[in-house]
Structure formats: structure tokens, C-alpha cells
Protein backbone atom coordinates (compact mmCIF):
# COMPACT_ATOMS: atom_id res chain seq x y z
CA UNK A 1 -57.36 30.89 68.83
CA UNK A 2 -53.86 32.20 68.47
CA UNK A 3 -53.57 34.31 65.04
CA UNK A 4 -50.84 34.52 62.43
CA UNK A 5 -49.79 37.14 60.11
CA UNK A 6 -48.57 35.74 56.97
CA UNK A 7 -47.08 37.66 54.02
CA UNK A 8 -45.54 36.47 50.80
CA UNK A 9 -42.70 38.37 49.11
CA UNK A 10 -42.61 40.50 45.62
CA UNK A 11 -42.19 37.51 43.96
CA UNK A 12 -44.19 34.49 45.99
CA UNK A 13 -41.30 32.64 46.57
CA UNK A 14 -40.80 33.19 50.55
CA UNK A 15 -44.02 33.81 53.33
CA UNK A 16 -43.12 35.41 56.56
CA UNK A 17 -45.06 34.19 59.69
CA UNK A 18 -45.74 36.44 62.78
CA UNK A 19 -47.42 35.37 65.67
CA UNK A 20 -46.95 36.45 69.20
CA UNK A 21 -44.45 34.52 69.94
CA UNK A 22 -41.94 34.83 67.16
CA UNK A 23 -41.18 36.05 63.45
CA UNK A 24 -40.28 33.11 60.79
CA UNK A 25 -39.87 33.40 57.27
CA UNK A 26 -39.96 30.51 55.11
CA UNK A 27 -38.80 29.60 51.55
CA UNK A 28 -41.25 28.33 49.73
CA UNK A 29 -38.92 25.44 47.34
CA UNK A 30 -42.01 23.27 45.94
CA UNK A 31 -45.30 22.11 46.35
CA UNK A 32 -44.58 19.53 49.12
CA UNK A 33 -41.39 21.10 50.61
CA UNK A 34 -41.81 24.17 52.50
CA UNK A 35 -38.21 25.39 54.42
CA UNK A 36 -37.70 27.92 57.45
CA UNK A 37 -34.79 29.87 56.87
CA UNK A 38 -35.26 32.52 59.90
CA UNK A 39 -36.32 32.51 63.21
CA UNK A 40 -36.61 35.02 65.84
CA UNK A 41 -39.18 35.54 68.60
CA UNK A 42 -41.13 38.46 69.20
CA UNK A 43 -40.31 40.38 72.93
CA UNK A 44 -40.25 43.34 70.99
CA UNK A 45 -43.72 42.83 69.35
CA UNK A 46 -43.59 43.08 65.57
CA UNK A 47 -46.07 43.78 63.57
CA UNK A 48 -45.16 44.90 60.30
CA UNK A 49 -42.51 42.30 58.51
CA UNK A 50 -41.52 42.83 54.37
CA UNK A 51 -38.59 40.97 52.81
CA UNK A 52 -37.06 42.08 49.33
CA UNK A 53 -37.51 39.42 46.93
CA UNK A 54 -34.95 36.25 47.80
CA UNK A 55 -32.30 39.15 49.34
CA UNK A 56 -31.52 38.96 53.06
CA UNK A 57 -33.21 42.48 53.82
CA UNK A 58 -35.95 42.83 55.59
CA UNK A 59 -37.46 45.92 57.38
CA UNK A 60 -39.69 45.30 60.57
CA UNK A 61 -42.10 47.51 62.74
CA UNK A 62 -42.76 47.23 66.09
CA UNK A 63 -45.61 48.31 68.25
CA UNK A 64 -42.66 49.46 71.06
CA UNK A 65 -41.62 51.79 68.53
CA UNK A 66 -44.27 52.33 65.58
CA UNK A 67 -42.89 55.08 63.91
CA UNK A 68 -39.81 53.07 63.36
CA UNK A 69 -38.46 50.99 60.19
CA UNK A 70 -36.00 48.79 61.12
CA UNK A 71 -33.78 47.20 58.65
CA UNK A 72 -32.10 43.78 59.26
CA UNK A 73 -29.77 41.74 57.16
CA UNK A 74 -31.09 38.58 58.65
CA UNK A 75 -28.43 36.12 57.51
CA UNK A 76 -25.68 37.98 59.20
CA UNK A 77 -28.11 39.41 61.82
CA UNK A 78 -27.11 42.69 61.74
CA UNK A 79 -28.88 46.06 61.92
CA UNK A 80 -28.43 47.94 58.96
CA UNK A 81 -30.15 50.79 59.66
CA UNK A 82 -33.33 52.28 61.38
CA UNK A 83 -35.47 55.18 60.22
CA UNK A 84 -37.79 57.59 62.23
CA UNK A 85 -41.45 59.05 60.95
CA UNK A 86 -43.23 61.70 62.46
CA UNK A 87 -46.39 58.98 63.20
CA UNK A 88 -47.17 55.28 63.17
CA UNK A 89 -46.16 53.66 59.78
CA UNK A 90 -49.03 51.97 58.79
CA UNK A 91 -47.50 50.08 55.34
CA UNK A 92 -44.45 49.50 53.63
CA UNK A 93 -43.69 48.39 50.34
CA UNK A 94 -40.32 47.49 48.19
CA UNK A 95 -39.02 46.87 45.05
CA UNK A 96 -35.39 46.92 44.00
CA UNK A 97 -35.43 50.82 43.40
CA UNK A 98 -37.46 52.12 45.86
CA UNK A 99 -38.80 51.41 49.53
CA UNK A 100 -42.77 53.28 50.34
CA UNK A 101 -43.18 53.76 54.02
CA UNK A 102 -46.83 55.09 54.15
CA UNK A 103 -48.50 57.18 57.30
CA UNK A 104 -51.40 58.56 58.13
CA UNK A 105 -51.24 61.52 55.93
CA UNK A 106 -47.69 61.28 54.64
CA UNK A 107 -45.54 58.90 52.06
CA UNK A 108 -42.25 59.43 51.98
CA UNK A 109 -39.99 57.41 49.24
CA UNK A 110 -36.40 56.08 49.74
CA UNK A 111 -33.83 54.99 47.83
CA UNK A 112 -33.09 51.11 48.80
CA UNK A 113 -30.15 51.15 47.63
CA UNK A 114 -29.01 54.07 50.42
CA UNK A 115 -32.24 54.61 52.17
CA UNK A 116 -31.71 58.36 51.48
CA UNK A 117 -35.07 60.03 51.45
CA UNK A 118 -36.35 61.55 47.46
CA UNK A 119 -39.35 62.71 47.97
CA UNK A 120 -42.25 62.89 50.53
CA UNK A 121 -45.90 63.53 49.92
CA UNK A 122 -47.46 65.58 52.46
CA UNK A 123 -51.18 66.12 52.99
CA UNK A 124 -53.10 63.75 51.35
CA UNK A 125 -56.30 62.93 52.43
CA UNK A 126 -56.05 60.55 56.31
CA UNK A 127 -55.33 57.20 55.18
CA UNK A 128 -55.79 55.44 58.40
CA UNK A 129 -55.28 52.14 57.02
CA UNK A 130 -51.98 52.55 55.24
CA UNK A 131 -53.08 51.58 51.60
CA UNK A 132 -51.27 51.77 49.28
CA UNK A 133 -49.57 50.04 45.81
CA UNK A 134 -46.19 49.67 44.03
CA UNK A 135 -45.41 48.32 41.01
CA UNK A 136 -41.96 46.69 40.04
CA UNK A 137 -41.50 49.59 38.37
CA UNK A 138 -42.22 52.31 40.89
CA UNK A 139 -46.03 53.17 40.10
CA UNK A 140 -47.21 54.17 43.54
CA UNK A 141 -50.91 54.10 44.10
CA UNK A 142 -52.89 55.36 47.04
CA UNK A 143 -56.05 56.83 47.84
CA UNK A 144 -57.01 60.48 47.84
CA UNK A 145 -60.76 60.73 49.41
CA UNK A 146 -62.09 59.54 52.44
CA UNK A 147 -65.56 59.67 51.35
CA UNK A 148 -64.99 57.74 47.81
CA UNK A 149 -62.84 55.31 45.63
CA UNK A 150 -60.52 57.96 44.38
CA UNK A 151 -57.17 57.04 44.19
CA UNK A 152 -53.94 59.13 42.26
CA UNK A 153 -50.98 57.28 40.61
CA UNK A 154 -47.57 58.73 41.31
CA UNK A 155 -44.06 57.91 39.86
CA UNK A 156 -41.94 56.97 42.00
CA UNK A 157 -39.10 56.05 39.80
CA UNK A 158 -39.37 59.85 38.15
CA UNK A 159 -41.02 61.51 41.19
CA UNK A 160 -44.19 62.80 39.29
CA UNK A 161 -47.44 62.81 40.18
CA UNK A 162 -49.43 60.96 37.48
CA UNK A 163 -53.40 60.77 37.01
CA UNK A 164 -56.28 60.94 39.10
CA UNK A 165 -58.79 57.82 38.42
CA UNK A 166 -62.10 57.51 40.27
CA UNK A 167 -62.20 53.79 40.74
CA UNK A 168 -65.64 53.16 42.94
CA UNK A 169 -68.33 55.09 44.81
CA UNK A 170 -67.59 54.16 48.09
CA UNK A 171 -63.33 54.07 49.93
CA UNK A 172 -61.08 52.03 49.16
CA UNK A 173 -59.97 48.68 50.42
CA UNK A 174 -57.83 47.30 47.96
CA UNK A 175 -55.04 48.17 45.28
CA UNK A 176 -52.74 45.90 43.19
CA UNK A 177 -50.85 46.40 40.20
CA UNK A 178 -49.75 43.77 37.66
CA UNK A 179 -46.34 42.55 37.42
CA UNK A 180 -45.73 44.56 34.51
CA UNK A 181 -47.37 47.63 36.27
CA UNK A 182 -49.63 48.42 32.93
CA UNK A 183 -52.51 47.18 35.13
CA UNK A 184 -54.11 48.13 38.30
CA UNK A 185 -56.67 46.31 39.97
CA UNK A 186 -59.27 47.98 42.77
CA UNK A 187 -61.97 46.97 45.24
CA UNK A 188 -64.26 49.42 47.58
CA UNK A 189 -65.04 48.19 50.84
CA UNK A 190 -68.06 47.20 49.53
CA UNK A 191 -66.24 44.40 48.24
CA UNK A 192 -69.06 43.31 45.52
CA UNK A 193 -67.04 44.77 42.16
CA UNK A 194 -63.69 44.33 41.53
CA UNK A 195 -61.81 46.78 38.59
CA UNK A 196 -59.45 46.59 36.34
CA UNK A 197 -57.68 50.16 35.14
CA UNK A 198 -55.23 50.73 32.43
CA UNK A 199 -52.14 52.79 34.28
CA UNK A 200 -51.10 54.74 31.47
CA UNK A 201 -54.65 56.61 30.50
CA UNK A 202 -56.86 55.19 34.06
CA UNK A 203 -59.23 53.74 31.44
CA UNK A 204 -61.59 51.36 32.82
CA UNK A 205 -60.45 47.57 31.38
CA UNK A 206 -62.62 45.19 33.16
CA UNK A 207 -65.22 44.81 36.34
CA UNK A 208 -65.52 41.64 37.69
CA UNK A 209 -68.13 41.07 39.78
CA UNK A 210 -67.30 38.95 43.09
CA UNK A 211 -70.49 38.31 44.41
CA UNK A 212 -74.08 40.70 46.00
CA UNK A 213 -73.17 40.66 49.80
CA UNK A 214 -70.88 43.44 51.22
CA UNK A 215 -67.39 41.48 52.35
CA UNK A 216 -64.20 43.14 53.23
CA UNK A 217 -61.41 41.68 50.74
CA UNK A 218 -58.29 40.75 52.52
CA UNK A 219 -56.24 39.90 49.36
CA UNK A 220 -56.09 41.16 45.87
CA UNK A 221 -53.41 39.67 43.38
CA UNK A 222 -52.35 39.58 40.26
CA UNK A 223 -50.67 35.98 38.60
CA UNK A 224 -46.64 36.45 38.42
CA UNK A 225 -47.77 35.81 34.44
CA UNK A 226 -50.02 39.18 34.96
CA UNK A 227 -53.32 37.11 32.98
CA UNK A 228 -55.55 36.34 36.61
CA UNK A 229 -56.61 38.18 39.44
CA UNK A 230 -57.02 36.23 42.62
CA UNK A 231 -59.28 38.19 45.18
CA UNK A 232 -60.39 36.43 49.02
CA UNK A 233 -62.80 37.65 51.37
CA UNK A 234 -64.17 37.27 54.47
CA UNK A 235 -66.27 34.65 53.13
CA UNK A 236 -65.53 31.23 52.29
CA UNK A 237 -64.69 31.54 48.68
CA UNK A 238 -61.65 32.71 47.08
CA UNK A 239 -62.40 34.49 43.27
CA UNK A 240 -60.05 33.89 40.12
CA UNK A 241 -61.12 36.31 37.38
CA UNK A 242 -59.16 36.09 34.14
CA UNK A 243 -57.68 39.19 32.29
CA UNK A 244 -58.87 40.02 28.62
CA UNK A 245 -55.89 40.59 26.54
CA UNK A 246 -58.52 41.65 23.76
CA UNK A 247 -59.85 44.17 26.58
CA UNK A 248 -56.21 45.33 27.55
CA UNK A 249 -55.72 45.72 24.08
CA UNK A 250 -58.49 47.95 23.28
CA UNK A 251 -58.51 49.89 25.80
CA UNK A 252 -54.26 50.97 24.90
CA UNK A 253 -55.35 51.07 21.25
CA UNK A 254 -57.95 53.85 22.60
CA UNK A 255 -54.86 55.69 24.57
CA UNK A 256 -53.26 55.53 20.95
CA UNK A 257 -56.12 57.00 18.98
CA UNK A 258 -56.93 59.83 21.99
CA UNK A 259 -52.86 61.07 21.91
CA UNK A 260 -53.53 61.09 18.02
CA UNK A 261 -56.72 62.72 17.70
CA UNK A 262 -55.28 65.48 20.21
CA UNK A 263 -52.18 66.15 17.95
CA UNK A 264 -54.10 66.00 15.05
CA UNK A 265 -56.17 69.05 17.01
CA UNK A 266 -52.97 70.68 17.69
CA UNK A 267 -51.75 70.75 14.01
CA UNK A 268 -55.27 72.30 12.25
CA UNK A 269 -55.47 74.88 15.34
CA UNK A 270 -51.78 75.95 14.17
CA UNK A 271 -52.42 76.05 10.67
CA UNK A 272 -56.10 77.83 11.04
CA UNK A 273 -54.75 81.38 10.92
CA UNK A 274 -53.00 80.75 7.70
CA UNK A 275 -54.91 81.59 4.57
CA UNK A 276 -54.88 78.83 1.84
CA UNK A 277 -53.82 78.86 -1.35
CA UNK A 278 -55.64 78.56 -4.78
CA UNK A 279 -54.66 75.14 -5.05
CA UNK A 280 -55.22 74.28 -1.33
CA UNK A 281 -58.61 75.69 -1.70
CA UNK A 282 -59.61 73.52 -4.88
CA UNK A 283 -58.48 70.45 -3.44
CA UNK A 284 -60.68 67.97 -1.94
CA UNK A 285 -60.56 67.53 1.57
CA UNK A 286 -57.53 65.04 2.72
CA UNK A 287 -58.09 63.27 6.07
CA UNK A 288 -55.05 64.00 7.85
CA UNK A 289 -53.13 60.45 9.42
CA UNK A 290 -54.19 61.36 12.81
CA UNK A 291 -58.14 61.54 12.06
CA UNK A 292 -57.57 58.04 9.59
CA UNK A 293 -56.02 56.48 12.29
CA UNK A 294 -58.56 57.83 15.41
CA UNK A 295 -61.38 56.40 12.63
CA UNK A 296 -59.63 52.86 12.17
CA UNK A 297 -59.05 52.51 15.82
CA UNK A 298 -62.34 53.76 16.32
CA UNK A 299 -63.55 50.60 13.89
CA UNK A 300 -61.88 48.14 15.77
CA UNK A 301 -63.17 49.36 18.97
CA UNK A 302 -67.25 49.10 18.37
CA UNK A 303 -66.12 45.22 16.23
CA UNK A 304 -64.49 44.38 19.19
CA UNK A 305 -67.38 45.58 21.40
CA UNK A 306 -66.31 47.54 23.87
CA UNK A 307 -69.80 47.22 25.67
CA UNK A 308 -67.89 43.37 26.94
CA UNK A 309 -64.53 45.23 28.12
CA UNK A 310 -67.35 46.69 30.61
CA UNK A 311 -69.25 43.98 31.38
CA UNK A 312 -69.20 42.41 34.52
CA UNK A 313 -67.60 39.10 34.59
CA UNK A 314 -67.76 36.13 36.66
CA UNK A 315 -64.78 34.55 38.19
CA UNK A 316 -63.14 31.95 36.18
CA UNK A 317 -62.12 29.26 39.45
CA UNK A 318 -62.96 29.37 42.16
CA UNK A 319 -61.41 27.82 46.01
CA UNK A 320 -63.73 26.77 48.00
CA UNK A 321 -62.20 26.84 51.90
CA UNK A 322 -62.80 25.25 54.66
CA UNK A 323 -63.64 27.95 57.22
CA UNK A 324 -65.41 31.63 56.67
CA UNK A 325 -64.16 34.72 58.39
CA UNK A 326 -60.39 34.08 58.59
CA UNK A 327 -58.26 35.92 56.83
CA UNK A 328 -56.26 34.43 53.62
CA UNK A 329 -53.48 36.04 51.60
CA UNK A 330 -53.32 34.82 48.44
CA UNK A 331 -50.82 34.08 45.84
CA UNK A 332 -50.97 32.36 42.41
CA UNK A 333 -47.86 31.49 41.03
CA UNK A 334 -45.59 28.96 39.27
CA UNK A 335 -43.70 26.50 42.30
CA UNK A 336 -41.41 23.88 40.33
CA UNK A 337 -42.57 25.38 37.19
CA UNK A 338 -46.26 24.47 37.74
CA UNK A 339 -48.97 27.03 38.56
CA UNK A 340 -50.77 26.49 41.65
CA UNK A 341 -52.48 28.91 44.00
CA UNK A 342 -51.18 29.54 47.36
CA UNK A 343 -53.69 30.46 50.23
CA UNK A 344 -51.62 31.35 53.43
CA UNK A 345 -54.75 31.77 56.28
CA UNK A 346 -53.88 33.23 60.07
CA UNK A 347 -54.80 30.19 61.55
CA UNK A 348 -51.28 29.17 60.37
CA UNK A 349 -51.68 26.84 57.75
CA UNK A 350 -50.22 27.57 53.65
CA UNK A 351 -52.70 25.76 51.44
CA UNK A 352 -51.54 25.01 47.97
CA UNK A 353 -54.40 24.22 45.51
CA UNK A 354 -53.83 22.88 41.57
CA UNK A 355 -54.88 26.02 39.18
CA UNK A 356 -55.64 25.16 35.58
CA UNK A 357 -55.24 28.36 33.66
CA UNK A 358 -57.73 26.66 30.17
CA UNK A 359 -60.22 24.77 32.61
CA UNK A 360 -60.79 27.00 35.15
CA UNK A 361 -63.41 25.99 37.31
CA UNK A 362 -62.90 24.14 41.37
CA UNK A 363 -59.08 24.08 42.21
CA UNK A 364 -58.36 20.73 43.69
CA UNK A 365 -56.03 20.84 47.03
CA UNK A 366 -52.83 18.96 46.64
CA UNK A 367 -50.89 19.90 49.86
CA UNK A 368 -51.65 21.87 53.26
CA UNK A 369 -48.56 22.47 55.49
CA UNK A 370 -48.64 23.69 58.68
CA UNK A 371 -46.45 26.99 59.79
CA UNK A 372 -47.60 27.38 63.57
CA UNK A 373 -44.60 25.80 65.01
CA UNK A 374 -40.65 27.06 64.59
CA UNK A 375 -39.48 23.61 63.04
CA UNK A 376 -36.47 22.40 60.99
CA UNK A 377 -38.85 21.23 58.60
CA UNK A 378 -42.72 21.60 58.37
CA UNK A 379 -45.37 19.94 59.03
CA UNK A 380 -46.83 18.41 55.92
CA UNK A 381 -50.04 17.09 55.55
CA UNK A 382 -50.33 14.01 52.87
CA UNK A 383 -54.10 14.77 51.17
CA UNK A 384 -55.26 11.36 50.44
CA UNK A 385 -59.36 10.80 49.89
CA UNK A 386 -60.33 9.79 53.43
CA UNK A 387 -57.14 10.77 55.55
CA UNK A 388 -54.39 13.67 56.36
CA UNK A 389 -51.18 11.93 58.03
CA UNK A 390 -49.20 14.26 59.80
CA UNK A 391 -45.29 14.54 60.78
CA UNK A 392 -43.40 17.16 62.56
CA UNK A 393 -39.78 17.61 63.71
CA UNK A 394 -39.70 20.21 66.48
CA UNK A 395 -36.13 22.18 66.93
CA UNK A 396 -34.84 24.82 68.87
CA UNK A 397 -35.42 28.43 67.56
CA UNK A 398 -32.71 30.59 67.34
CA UNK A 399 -31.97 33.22 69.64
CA UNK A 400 -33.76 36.81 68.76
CA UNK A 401 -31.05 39.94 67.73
CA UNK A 402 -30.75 42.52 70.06
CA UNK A 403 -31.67 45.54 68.21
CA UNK A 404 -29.15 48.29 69.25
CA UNK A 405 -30.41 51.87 69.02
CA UNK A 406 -33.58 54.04 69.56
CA UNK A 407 -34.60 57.36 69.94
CA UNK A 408 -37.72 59.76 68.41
CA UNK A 409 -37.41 62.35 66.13
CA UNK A 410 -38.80 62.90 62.48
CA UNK A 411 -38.06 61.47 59.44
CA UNK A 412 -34.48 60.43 60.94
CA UNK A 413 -32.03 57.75 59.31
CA UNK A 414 -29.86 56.36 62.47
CA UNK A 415 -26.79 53.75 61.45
CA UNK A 416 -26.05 51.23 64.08
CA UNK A 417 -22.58 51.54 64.52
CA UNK A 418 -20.25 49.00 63.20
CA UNK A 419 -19.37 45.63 64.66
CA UNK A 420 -15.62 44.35 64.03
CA UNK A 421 -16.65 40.82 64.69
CA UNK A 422 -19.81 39.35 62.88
CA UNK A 423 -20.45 36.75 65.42
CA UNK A 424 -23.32 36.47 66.92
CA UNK A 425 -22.08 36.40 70.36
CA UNK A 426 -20.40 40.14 69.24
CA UNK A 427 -23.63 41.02 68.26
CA UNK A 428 -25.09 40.36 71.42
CA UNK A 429 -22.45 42.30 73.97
CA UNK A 430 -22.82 45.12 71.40
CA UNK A 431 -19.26 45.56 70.98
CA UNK A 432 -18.70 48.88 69.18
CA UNK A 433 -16.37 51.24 67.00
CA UNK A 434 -16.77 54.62 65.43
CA UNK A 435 -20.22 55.54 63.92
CA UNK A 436 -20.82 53.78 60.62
CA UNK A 437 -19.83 55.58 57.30
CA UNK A 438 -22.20 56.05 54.64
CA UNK A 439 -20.10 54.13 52.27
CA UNK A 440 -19.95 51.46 55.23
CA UNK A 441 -24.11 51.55 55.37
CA UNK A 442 -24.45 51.33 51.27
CA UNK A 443 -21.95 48.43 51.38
CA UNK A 444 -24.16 46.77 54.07
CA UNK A 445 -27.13 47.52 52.25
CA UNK A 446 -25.98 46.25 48.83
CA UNK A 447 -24.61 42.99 50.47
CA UNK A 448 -28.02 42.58 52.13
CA UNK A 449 -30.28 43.38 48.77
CA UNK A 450 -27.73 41.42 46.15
CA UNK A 451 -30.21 38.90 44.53
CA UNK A 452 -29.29 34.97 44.81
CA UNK A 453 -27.40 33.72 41.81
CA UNK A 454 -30.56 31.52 41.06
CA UNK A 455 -34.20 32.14 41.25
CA UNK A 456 -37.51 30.02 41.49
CA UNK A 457 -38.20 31.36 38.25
CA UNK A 458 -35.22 33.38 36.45
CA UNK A 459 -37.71 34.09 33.15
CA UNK A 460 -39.87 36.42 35.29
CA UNK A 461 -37.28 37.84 38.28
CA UNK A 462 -34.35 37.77 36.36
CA UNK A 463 -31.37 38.59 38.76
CA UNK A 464 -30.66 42.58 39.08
CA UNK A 465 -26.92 44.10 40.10
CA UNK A 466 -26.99 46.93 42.13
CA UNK A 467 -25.24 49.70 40.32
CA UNK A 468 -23.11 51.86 42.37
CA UNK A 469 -24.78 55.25 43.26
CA UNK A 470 -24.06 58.26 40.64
């Protein structure tokens, strides 16, 4: 059976398809109306595709050349630029501040708006599988132990390494923040518990418990609303757990009441070697606003029952699918401003399923369309009770871009040079002029990352500018 790797963008509203005979990314416009927007076929055998939101960029991997990141403006179809590692990239990630292209034992962290390298991490522990997390806003997550679940949170934003949290007994196989990136969600490779941590103290928020047989989880994602958790396995059943805001809550409250106890600390430890006066002495004892306020939180903590922010809950829907041991990447999400869960599964297929955020319980499939084929328009599948009609519209595929430069060094930034005329038969007889400016490259790169006047859904992804660079 031929395989597909399918991958949603930051914000669920585009899936890229690779298979090996060509890269496609489609726009994902509503429930029954799924639209290819690039094609290109795979000679040079891609495996690693990530697109920026609704923005024409998108960087690619190849196996030819593994330890280089390729950037493409794909509506003009146009290099922009291509970047060299020392070893096989393994994962990268994006946001609109910062691109995460993760190694073996390296990260190094770009500007997007330039690509100029900020910072590398060197050292950490072999991460042969390339995980790794980023928020929207630049929390970077990635494991630190071979042998455990330990995992460190770095700013990327401020370039500072952040906490430490030991999330499970056994490695790693999953990370993913919330939207907001005050959550981050975990699973060992195990796959039985699934955890919830609070980013800004690693407090533990919730543990969900998937199920008693060892899986490997393929997908782990927060709702764009930041309240579920969608998790799929190897197994036929795909997990929605619902976040606590009482639990969230408590466990920030708890932040609170630790940072006030501690300067509370801090202010008798400065005031200890001072004697008191007569009057201090005579005076009763006055709780100071930091221990009143530890004690109130304190309260609200044990009438709250923090014993439940531990417990281990049970998934609140479930997806039921039609076929174990495939792969599914999940996404749950709102598509014509209702929320439905999207399973996208390498045998090619996007399933969208009905998700009812008070009921819970089965989600009911409303649409399956079928992404195998380079088409002007999908397949789409019309669910009825006893039959699925089908209707296709094959079309040519456009022609692949010739991909101008290569060579092997490390950690290397190479601009293709410019190309006078933006046709695509200019692109292919690789006419040339003098080596592309850096202003030239940031204009490229801005044109390629400006967001789309208009959004799928503006209240979450509102549209950014790029500011110039200081």
C-alpha cells in the first residue's frame, strides 16, 4: 500500500500531502470543500514539508540532501534561500518569529524574518527522533534524557533556558503546547498516560489516562480554543480529553502563592538581624500579606481538591476508526465556524468528524475526502447511511521547480541568486544576475511570510505585519 505523509499547518487551515510521487498542499475552505493550491512531484525525494500559517513559505527536506532546509515561496516558485547543518535535520518547526531546525544533538534557532541564526544549543542529550515543541510564542520544548521523560523548556523569543520538568518514567514520544503556550501536554512511549504541565512553574495540571496497553502516539494536539487535547495511536481509537480550567487555575494560583511565600522569606531573612523595638516587641504578631495570601490560596487549593487536578481522567469523545495501525494526524478545530475534528491518515484520506464540545461522547463522521490523487478538486465522499458516492476530476500537475544550488558545509545560509524574470520558464533555464543582497533575501522573505488579508478564523490568527528588522 502506497503511504502518505500528511501535515496540517500552525493553524489547521492547510494539510500538506507527500507521497512518492509528489508534494501537494491543500487548503482546507470547509467541511465538504477541500482545495489543492500546490503541486509538485517528488524526483528529489522530500521528506520533511512545513508551511507558515496561510503565507506562501514553506521549507522542505530532502533525503538527496538531509542536512538541508530549503525554503520556497511556492506561489512565485522561487527559492528563497537554503541552509546547511552539520547532520540530518530530523524536525522543523515555525511560528511567525522564529523557525527550530532540530538535529541529532543540536537546535539551532533562526530568525524567519531573515533566517539569520540567534542561538544554537549544542550537546543535549541524542535525540534521534527530532522531538521537539514550539509555542506561538517561542516556548521551545525538547527532551533532555535518553533513559527518561525529562524534557527542558527554553525561550526562544528571549533566548533563555527555562525549567527542567520530569514529565514520565520512561522517553519521550510526544510534546505539544497550547495555543496560548501556558500549557504543555506530554506522552512517554509507553503511550498509556498522557500529562498536562503548567509552562510557567512545570506544575503537574492533569493526567489523562488513554488506555492499559503500550501504543506509540502518532499525534498529540491541543483545540485552536486551547480547552481539548486530541491524542491517536496506533490503535483504532482516537482520545479527546477535556482541559480543567478549575485545574489550570489552581495550579497558577499555586505559582502565585509559591513567588509570594518566597518573598515573604526574603523580607523576614532581611529584617532578622535588626533588633526590635519596645513597641515592636509588645505587639502581637501581624501576618505579613505574603503569608495571608500563601494561607488563602492555600484554602482554596485543598476546597478545590487538588487530589482531582491529579486524578487520572478518562477521555471525554472518543473516534472510533476504521482501520488499526495506520498512522493519523489529528486536528480539532473550527472549519466555517463549526468545530469538527480532522483525522488526516497515510492511507490518504482527511476524515472530518462532528465534535460536540458539552456532549462529548462518539463523534459522528460527516465527510471523508480523498487526497491520493493531484486533482483540481477532490474527491469527496457523500456519507449517507448505506452508501459513499464518489466523484473525481483528474488534472494535470504542475511541473516540479528546479531547485538551483547545493553544496555541504555547516550551519551555512546560501541565497539563490536573483532571477530578473519571475516566469516560470526563467526559472527553469536558471537565468542569473549578481548574488542576491540581503535586503533582496529579507524582501523575498517578507513577501513570502506576509499573512493573507483574511483568515479562516481572524479571532484566533489575527493577521501579523512583519516589522522591518531593528
Amino acid at each position: 500500500m502506497t503511504t502518505y505523509q500528511m501535515n496540517f499547518n500552525q493553524d489547521f487551515t492547510s494539510l500538506s500531502v507527500l507521497s512518492a510521487t509528489g508534494l501537494r498542499l491543500y487548503s482546507i475552505a470547509g467541511q465538504d470543500k477541500v482545495e489543492e493550491i500546490f503541486a509538485k512531484d517528488n524526483t528529489e525525494q522530500i521528506r520533511i514539508v512545513e508551511r507558515l500559517f496561510n503565507s506562501s513559505l514553506v521549507v522542505l527536506v530532502t533525503s538527496q540532501k538531509p542536512n538541508c532546509l530549503k525554503m520556497l515561496h511556492f506561489k512565485k516558485k522561487q527559492d528563497i534561500c537554503n541552509c546547511f547543518y552539520p547532520s540530518e535535520i530530523l524536525c522543523v518547526r515555525m511560528n511567525r518569529q522564529r523557525l527550530i531546525v532540530c538535529l541529532a544533538e543540536s537546535i539551532h534557532i533562526h530568525d524567519i524574518r531573515d533566517m539569520k541564526i540567534l542561538h544554537s544549543i549544542e550537546n543535549i542529550a541524542p535525540n534521534e527522533q527530532g522531538l521537539c515543541a514550539l509555542s506561538l510564542n517561542s516556548h521551545l520544548a525538547f527532551p533532555v534524557c535518553q533513559t527518561s521523560g525529562e524534557l527542558r523548556i527554553f525561550n526562544a523569543s528571549k533566548l533563555r533556558t527555562g525549567m527542567t520538568i520530569k514529565a514520565h518514567d520512561t522517553p519521550l514520544s510526544a510534546l505539544t503546547f497550547s495555543p496560548s503556550g501556558a500549557l504543555l501536554a506530554t506522552a512517554s512511549e509507553r503511550g498509556t498516560v498522557i500529562r498536562v504541565f503548567c509552562v510557567k512553574n512545570g506544575q503537574r495540571v492533569q493526567e489523562f489516562r488513554r488506555g492499559v496497553s503500550c501504543v506509540r502516539i502518532a499525534s498529540l494536539v491541543f483545540a485552536a480554543s486551547g480547552d481539548f487535547l486530541c491524542a491517536s495511536s496506533n490503535t483504532e481509537t482516537v482520545h479527546i480529553f477535556k482541559i480543567d480550567a478549575r485545574a489550570v487555575e489552581s495550579v497558577e494560583l499555586k505559582a502565585i502563592a509559591e513567588v509570594a511565600a518566597k518573598s515573604d522569606s526574603a523580607s523576614k531573612e532581611s529584617t532578622a538581624t535588626a533588633a526590635p523595638t519596645t513597641e515592636e516587641a509588645s505587639a502581637a504578631p501581624v501576618a505579613s500579606w505574603g503569608g495571608m495570601f500563601s494561607k488563602a490560596v492555600s484554602s482554596l487549593l485543598h476546597s478545590t481538591q487538588v487530589s482531582d487536578v491529579l486524578a487520572q481522567d478518562r477521555s471525554f469523545a472518543t473516534v472510533v476508526l476504521a482501520q488499526a495501525g495506520l498512522k493519523h494526524i489529528c486536528a480539532l478545530t473550527r472549519v466555517q465556524k463549526e468545530l469538527r475534528l480532522l483525522i488526516a491518515c497515510e492511507d490518504g484520506f482527511l476524515y472530518v468528524h462532528e465534535f460536540n464540545a458539552e456532549r462529548g461522547g462518539s463523534c459522528k463522521l460527516l465527510a471523508v475526502h480523498d487526497l491520493r490523487g493531484a486533482l483540481e478538486d477532490v474527491i469527496e465522499l457523500q456519507l449517507s447511511e448505506s452508501v459513499l458516492r464518489m466523484q473525481a476530476k483528474p488534472v494535470t500537475t504542475p511541473q516540479s521547480l528546479t531547485l538551483l544550488k547545493s553544496c555541504a558545509a555547516s550551519v551555512l545560509i546560501e541565497n539563490p541568486d536573483p532571477m530578473p524574470d519571475n516566469s516560470y520558464a526563467s526559472i527553469l533555464r536558471g537565468d542569473q544576475a549578481d548574488a542576491m543582497s540581503d535586503s533582496a533575501k529579507f524582501r523575498k522573505l517578507c513577501d513570502a511570510i506576509d499573512t493573507p488579508t483574511k483568515l479562516y478564523d481572524e479571532r484566533q490568527f489575527p493577521p501579523v505585519a512583519i516589522a522591518a528588522k531593528d
